[in-house]
Protein backbone atom coordinates (compact mmCIF):
# COMPACT_ATOMS: atom_id res chain seq x y z
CA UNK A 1 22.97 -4.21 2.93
CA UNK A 2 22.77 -0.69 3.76
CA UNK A 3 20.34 1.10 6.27
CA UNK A 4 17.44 3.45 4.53
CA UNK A 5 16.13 5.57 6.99
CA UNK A 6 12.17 6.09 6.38
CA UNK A 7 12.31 9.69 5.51
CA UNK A 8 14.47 9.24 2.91
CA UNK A 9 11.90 7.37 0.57
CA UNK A 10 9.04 8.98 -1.06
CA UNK A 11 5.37 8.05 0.88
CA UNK A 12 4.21 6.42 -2.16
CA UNK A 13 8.13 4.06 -2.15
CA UNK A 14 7.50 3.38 1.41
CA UNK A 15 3.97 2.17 1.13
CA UNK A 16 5.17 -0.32 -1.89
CA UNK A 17 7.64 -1.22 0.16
CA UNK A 18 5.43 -2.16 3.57
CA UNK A 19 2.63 -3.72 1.07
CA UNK A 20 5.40 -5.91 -0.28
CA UNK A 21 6.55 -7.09 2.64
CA UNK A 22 2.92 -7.92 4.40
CA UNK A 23 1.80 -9.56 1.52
CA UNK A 24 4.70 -11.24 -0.44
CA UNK A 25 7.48 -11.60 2.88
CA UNK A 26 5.25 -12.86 5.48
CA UNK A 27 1.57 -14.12 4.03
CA UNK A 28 0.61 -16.30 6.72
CA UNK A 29 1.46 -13.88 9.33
CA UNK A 30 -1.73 -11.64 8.49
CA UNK A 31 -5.43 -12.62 8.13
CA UNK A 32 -7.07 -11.65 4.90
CA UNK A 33 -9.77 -10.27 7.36
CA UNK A 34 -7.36 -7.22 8.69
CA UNK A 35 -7.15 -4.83 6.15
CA UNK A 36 -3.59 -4.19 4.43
CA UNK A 37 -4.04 -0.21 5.83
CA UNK A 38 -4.50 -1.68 9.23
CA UNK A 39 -0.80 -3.60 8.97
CA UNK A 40 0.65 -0.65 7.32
CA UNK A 41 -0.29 1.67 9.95
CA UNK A 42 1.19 -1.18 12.18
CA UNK A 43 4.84 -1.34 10.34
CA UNK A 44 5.08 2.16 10.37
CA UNK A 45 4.57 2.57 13.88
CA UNK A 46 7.20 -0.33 14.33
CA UNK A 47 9.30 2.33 12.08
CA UNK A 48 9.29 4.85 13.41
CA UNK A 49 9.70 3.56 16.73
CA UNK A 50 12.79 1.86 15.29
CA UNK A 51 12.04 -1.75 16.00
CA UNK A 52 11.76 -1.95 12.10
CA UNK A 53 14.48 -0.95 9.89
CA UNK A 54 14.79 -0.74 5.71
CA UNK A 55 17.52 -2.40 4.05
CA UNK A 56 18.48 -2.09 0.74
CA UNK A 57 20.72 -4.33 -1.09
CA UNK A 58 22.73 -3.08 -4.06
CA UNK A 59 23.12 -6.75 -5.87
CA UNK A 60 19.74 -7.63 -5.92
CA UNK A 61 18.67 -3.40 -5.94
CA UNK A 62 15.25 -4.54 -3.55
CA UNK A 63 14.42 -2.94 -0.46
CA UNK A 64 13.40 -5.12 2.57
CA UNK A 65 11.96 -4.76 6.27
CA UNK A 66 14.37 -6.20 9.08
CA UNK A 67 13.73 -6.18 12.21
CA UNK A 68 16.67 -4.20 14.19
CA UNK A 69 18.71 -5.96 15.96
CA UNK A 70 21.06 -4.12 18.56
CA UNK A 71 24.79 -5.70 18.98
């Protein structure tokens, strides 16, 4: 997996990427009640604040959200 720093992908990639991940990679983890802008605003915080980090992986070429983990 390699790191994709935020900045590097267009507003419109990393919105597709945030919307897929609140609403295909964790579904019961939001209420239908909060609007999706509400999470995304929420994951980008996370972002930029670095607790939140985009992976991409060259064999499947998908983009994911990880949580950073410090070693």
């Amino acid at each position: 997996m390699i790191v994709v720093p935020a900045d590097r992908l267009s507003p419109a990639a990393l919105q597709s990427v945030i919307e897929d991940f609140i609403t295909v990679q964790m579904p019961e983890d939001w209420s239908a009640e909060e609007p999706v802008a509400t999470k995304v605003a929420q994951i980008k915080t996370m972002i930029s604040r670095g607790l939140i980090e985009i992976r991409f992986d060259p064999q499947t070429q998908s983009c994911g959200l990880f949580e950073k983990v410090e070693i």
